[in-house]
Protein backbone atom coordinates (compact mmCIF):
# COMPACT_ATOMS: atom_id res chain seq x y z
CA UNK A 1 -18.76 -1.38 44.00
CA UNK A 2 -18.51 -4.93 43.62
CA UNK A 3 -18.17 -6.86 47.67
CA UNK A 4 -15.52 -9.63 46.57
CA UNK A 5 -16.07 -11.56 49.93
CA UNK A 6 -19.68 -11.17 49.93
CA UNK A 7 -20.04 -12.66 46.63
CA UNK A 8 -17.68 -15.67 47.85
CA UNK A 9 -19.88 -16.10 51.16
CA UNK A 10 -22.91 -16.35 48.98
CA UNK A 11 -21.51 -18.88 46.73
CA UNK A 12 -20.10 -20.80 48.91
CA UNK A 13 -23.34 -21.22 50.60
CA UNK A 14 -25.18 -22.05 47.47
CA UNK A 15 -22.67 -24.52 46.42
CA UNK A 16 -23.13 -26.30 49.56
CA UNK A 17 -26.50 -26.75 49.35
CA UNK A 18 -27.19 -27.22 45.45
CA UNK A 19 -24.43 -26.90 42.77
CA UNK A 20 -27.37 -25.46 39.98
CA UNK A 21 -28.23 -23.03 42.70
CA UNK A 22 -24.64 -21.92 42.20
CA UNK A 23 -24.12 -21.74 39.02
CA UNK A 24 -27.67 -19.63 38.24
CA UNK A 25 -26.02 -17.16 40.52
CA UNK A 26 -22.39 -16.93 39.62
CA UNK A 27 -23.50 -16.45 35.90
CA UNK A 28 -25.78 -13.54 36.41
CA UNK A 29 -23.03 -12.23 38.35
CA UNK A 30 -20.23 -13.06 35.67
CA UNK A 31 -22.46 -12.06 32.78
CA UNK A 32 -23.28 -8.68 34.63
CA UNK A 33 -19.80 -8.02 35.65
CA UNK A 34 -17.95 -6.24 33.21
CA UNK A 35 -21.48 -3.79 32.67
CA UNK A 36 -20.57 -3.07 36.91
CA UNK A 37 -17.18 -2.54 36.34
CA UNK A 38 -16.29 -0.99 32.91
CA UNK A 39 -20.30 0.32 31.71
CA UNK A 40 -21.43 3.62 31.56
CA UNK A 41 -24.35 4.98 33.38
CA UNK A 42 -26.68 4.59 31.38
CA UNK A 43 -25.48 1.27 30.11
CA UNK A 44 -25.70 0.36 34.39
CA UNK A 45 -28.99 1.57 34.35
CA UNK A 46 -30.49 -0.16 31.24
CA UNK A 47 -29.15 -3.62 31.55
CA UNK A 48 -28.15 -4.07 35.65
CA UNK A 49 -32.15 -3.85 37.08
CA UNK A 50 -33.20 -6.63 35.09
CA UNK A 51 -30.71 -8.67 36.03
CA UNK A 52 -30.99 -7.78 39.02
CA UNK A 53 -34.58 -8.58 39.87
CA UNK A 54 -34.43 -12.00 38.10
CA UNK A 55 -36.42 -10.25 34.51
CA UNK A 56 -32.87 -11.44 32.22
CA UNK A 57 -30.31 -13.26 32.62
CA UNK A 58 -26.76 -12.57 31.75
CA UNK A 59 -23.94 -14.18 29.78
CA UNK A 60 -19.82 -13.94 30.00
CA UNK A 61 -18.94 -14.73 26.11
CA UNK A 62 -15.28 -14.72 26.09
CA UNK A 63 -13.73 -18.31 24.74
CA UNK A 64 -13.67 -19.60 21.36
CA UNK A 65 -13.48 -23.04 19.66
CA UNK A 66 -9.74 -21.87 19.10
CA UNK A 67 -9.45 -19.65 22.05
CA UNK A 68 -10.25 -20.61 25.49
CA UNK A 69 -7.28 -20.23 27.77
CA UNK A 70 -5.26 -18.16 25.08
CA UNK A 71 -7.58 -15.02 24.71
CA UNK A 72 -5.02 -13.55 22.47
CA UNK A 73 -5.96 -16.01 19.64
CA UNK A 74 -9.78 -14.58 19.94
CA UNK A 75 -10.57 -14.36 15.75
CA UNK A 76 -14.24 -13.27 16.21
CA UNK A 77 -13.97 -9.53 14.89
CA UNK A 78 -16.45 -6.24 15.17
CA UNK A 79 -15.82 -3.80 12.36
CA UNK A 80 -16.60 -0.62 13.06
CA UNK A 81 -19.30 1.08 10.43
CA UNK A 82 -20.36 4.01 11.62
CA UNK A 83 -23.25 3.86 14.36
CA UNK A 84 -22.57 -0.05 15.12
CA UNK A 85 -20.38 -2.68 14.75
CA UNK A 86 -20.73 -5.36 12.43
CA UNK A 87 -19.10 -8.93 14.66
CA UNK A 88 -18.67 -12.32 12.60
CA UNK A 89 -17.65 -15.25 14.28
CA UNK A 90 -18.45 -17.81 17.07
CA UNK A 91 -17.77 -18.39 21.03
CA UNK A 92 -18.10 -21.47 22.45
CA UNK A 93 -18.45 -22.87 25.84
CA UNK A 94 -20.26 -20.19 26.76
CA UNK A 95 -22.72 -20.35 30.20
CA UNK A 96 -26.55 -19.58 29.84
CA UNK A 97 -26.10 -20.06 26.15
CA UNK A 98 -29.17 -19.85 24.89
CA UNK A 99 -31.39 -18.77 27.68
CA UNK A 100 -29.39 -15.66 28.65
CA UNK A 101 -31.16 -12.22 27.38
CA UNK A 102 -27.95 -10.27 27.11
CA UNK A 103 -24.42 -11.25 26.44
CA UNK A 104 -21.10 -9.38 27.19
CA UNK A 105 -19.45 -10.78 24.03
CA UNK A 106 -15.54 -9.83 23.61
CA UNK A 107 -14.46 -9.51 19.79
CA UNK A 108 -11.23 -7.94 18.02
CA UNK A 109 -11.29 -4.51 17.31
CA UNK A 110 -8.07 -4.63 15.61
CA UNK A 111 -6.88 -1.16 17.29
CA UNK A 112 -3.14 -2.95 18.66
CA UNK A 113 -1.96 -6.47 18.16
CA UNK A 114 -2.66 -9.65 20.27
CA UNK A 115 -5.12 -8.73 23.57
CA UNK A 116 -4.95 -5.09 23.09
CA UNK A 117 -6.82 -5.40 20.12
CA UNK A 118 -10.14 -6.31 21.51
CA UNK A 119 -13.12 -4.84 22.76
CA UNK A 120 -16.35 -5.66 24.68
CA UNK A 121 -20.00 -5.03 23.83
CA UNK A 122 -23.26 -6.20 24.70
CA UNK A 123 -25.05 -8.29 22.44
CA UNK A 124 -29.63 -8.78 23.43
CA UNK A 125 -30.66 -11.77 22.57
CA UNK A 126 -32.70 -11.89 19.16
CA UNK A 127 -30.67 -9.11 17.53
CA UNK A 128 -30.25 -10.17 13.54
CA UNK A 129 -27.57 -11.93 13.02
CA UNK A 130 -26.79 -13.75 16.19
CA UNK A 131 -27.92 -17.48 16.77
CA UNK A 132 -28.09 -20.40 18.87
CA UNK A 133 -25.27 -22.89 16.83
CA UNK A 134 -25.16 -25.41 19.23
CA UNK A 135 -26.35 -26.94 22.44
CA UNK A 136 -23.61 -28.49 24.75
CA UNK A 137 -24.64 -30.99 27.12
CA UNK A 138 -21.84 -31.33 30.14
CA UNK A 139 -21.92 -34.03 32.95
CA UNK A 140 -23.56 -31.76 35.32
CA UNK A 141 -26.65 -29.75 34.36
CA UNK A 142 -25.39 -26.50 33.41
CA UNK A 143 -27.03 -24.67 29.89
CA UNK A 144 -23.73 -24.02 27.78
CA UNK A 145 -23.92 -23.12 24.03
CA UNK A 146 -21.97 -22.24 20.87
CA UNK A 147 -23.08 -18.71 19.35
CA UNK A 148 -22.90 -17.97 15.93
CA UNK A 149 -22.91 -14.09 15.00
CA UNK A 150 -22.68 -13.43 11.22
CA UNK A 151 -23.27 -9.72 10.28
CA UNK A 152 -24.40 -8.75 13.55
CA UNK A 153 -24.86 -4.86 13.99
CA UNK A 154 -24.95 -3.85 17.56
CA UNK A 155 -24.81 -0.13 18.46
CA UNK A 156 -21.90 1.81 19.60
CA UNK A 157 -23.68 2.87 22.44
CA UNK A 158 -23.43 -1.18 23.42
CA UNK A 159 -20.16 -0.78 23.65
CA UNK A 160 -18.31 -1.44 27.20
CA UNK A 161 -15.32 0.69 28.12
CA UNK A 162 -12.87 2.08 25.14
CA UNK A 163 -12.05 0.57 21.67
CA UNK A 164 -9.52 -2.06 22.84
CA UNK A 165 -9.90 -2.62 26.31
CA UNK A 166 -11.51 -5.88 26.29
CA UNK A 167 -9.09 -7.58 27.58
CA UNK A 168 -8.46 -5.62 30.96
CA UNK A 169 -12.62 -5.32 30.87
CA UNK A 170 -12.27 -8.87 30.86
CA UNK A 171 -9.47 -9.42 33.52
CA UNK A 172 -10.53 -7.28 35.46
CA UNK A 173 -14.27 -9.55 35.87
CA UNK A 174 -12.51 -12.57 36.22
CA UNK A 175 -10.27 -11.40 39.02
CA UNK A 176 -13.65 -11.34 41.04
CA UNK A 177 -14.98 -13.89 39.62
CA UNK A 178 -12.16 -16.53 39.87
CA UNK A 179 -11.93 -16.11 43.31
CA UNK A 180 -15.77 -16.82 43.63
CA UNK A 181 -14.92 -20.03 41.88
CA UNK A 182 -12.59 -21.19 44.95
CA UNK A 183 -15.43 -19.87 47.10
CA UNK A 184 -17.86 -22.36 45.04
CA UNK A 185 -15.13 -25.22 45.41
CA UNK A 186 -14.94 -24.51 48.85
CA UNK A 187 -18.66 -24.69 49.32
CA UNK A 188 -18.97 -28.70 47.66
CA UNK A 189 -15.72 -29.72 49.55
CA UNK A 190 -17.46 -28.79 52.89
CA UNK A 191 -20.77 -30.38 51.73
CA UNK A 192 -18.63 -33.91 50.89
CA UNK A 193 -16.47 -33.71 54.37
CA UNK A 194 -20.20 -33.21 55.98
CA UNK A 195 -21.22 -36.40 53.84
CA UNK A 196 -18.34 -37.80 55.21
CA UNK A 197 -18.47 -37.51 58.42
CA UNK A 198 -22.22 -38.73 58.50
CA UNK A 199 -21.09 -41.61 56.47
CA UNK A 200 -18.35 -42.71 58.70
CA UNK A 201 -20.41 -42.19 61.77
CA UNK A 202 -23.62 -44.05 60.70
CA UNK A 203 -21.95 -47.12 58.86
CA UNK A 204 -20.79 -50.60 60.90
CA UNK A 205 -18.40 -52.23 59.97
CA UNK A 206 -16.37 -55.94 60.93
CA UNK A 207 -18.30 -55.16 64.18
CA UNK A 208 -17.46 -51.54 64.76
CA UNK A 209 -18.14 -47.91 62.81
CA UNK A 210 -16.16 -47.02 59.90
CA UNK A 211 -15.33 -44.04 61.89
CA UNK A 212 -13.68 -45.78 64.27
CA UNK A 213 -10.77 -46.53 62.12
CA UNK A 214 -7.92 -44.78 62.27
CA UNK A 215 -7.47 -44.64 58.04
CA UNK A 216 -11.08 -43.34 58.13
CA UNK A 217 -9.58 -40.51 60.64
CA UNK A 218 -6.67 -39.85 59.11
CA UNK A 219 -8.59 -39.09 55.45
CA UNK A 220 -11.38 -37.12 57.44
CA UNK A 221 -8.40 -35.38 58.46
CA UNK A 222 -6.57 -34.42 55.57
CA UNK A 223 -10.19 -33.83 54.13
CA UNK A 224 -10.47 -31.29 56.83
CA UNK A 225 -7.35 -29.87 56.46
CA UNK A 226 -7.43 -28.84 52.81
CA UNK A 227 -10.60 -27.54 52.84
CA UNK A 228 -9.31 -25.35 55.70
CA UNK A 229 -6.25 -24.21 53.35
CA UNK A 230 -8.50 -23.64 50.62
CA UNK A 231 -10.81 -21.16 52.90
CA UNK A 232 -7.49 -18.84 54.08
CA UNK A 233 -6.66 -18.53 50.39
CA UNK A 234 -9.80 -18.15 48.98
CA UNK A 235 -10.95 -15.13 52.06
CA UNK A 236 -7.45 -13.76 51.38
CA UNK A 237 -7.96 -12.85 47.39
CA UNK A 238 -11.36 -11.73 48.40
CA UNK A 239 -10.38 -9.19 51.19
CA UNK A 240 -7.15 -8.15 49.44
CA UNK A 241 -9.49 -7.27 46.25
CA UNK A 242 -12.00 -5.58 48.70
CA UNK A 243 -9.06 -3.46 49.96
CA UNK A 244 -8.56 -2.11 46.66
CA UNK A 245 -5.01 -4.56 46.11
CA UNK A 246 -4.35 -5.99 42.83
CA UNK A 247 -5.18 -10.23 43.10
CA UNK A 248 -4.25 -11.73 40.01
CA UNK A 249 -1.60 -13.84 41.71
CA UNK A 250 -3.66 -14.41 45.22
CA UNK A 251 -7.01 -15.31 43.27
CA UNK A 252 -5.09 -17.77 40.85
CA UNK A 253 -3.70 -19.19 44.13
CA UNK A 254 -6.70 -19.65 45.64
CA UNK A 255 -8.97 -21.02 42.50
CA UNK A 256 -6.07 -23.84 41.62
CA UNK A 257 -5.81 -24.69 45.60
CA UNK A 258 -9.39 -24.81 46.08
CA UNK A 259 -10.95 -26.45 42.99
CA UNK A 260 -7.89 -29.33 42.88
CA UNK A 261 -8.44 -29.32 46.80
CA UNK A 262 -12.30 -30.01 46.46
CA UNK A 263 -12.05 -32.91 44.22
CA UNK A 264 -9.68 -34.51 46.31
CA UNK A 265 -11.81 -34.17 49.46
CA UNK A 266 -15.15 -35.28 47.23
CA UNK A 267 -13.33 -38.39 45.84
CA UNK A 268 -12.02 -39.04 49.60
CA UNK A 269 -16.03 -38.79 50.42
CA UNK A 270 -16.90 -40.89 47.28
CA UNK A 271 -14.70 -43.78 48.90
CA UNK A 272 -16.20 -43.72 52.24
CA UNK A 273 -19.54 -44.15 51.04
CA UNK A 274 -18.76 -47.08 49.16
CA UNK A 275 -20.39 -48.21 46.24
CA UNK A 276 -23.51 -46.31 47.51
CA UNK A 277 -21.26 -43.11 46.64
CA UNK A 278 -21.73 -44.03 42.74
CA UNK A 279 -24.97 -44.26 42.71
CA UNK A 280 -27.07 -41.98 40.25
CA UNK A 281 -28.70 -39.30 42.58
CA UNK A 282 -26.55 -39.55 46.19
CA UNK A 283 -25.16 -36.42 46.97
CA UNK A 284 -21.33 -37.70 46.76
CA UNK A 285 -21.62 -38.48 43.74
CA UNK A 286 -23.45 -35.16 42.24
CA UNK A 287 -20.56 -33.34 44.05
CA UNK A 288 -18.39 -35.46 41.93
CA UNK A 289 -19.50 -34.23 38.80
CA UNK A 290 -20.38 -30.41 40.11
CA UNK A 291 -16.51 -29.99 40.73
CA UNK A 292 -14.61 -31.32 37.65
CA UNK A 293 -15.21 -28.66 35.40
CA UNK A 294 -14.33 -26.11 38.01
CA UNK A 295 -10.66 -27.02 37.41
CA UNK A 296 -11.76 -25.61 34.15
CA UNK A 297 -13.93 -22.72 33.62
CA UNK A 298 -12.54 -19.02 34.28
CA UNK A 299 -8.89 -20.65 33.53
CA UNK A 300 -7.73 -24.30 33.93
CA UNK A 301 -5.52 -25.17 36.93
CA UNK A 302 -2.35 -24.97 34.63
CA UNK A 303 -3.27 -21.37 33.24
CA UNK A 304 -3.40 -20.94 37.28
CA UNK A 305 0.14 -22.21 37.42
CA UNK A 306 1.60 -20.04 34.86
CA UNK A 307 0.11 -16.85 36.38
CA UNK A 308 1.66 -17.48 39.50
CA UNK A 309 5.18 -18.47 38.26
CA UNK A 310 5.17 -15.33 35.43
CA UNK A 311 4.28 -13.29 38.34
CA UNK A 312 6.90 -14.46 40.77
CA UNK A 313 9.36 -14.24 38.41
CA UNK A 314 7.96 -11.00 37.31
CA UNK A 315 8.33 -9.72 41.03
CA UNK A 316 11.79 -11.02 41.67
C-alpha cells in the first residue's frame, strides 16, 4: 500500500532542504510506482528490493517527442511475438535517463483505439535494442534523456497489469505522484519565505530594516498566505487518496495551486534579496530554477486546468 501523505511529508522535507535530494527520491518512487500498484508478485519481488535499498534506480517512461501532455498520441508500439514483445520507438523527457537500471516504459499495444490501446512493461537497462539517444541538459541539475528502442524484445513476464491498461497503470501512478509534486512545491516555497524572512530581518535599509516596511510585510504576507493554501490542498489530495477516494480532480487542484503558488512566493523572495538573489549559487536563486519545471512535469498547469473543468462539468 502506497502512504500518499507520507510520501508528500518526505518530499516536502527534501525539497526544503536540497531540490536534487528531491528529485533522487521522487523518481525512484515514480519509476517504482506502477510495479507497487499494477505488478505481480513476483514482478514486486524481483524489481522493488533493489530499488528499495538504493542497488537500481528506477525510471517513469511515459512522454514522447510528440506526446507529452496528450498520452493518446503515444506512437512507440510493442508487438506481441510470442514470449516477448518487440517495442520500436522513442520517449523523451524522461527522468534518470540514462542512469536508471529499470524503466516502466508505456507503448501501444494496439488492443482498442486512443489510450486504451496501450500497455506497460519493464524495460533493464542494457537489454538489445534499447539506447541512450540523447542527453538533455535542463536549468537545474536533473539527469533527463531521450531513449531509443528499435527491436527491443522484452519478456511477457515484464509485462505490468493486462494488455491495454497502460493508461489507467499510468493514471493511476501519477495520481500519487502529482500530488507529491505540490508537496515538493510546497517544500521550496517554505524554504524561499524562510529566505525571506531572514533577508528582510538582517538587511538595513535608508536607516531602518527592510522588514520594517510595510510593502516588505504585506509580500511576506501574501508569501505566507499561499504557501498556507497550497499545504490544505496539497494534505487534502493526499488524505482523500489515503482514504481510498478517487483524487484526480483534488490532486490536479493541488499540483496547479502549489507549483504556480511556489514560484510566486520564490520570485517574491528573489526581490527581497536584491541583486544578491541572482547570484549563481544563493539559495533564492537555485529555488528559482528548482521550481519552473514543476509547472511542467507529471502535467503542465493547463492540463491541470482542463482536468478540473472536464470534471466539474462532468459532475454537474
Amino acid at each position: 500500500v502506497i502512504d500518499t501523505r507520507a510520501i508528500c511529508l518526505l518530499r516536502e522535507t527534501l525539497a526544503f532542504h536540497h531540490g536534487l535530494a528531491d528529485f533522487a527520491f521522487a523518481m525512484q518512487g515514480l519509476g517504482s510506482g506502477a510495479i507497487s500498484l499494477a505488478g505481480t508478485h513476483a514482478q514486486r519481488q524481483r524489481f522493488l528490493p533493489r530499488v528499495a535499498e538504493g542497488s537500481a534506480l528506477a525510471a517513469f517512461a511515459l512522454s514522447e517527442p510528440e506526446a507529452g501532455s496528450d498520452v493518446a498520441a503515444m506512437r512507440c508500439a510493442a508487438r506481441d511475438d510470442g514470449d516477448v514483445y518487440v517495442i520500436d520507438g522513442e520517449k523523451t523527457w524522461i527522468s534518470n535517463g540514462g542512469i536508471a537500471d529499470l524503466y516502466v516504459l508505456f507503448a501501444r499495444t494496439g488492443e482498442q483505439p486512443g489510450s486504451r490501446g496501450i500497455s506497460a512493461f519493464v524495460v533493464e537497462a542494457g537489454t538489445p535494442g534499447f539506447e541512450i539517444a540523447q542527453r538533455i541538459d535542463v536549468i537545474a541539475p536533473h539527469p533527463l534523456a531521450r531513449l531509443r528502442f528499435e527491436g527491443c524484445r522484452v519478456p511477457k513476464a515484464n509485462r505490468l497489469g493486462e494488455p491495454g491498461e497502460g493508461f489507467k497503470i499510468a493514471m493511476r501512478t501519477l495520481d500519487v505522484f502529482r500530488t507529491s509534486v505540490a508537496a515538493a512545491a510546497l517544500g521550496f516555497g517554505r524554504r524561499a519565505l524562510h529566505e525571506g524572512l531572514e533577508r528582510a530581518r538582517s538587511r538595513e535599509m535608508f536607516g531602518q530594516r527592510l522588514a520594517d516596511f510595510q510593502l516588505t510585510q504585506a509580500k511576506l504576507a501574501q508569501m505566507a498566505t499561499t504557501i498556507d493554501g497550497a499545504a490544505l490542498l496539497t494534505y487534502r489530495a493526499a488524505w482523500q487518496r489515503d482514504q481510498g477516494q478517487g483524487v484526480t480532480r483534488e490532486a490536479a487542484m493541488a499540483k496547479m495551486f502549489s507549483t504556480e503558488g511556489a514560484q510566486q512566493v520564490i520570485d517574491a523572495a528573489v526581490q527581497l534579496w536584491g541583486g544578491a538573489g541572482v547570484v549563481h549559487g544563493n539559495t533564492v536563486e537555485s529555488l528559482y530554477r528548482e521550481i519552473r519545471a514543476l509547472r511542467i512535469y507529471e502535467g503542465a498547469t493547463e492540463v491541470q486546468q482542463l482536468i478540473i473543468g472536464r470534471d466539474l462539468l462532468k459532475e454537474a
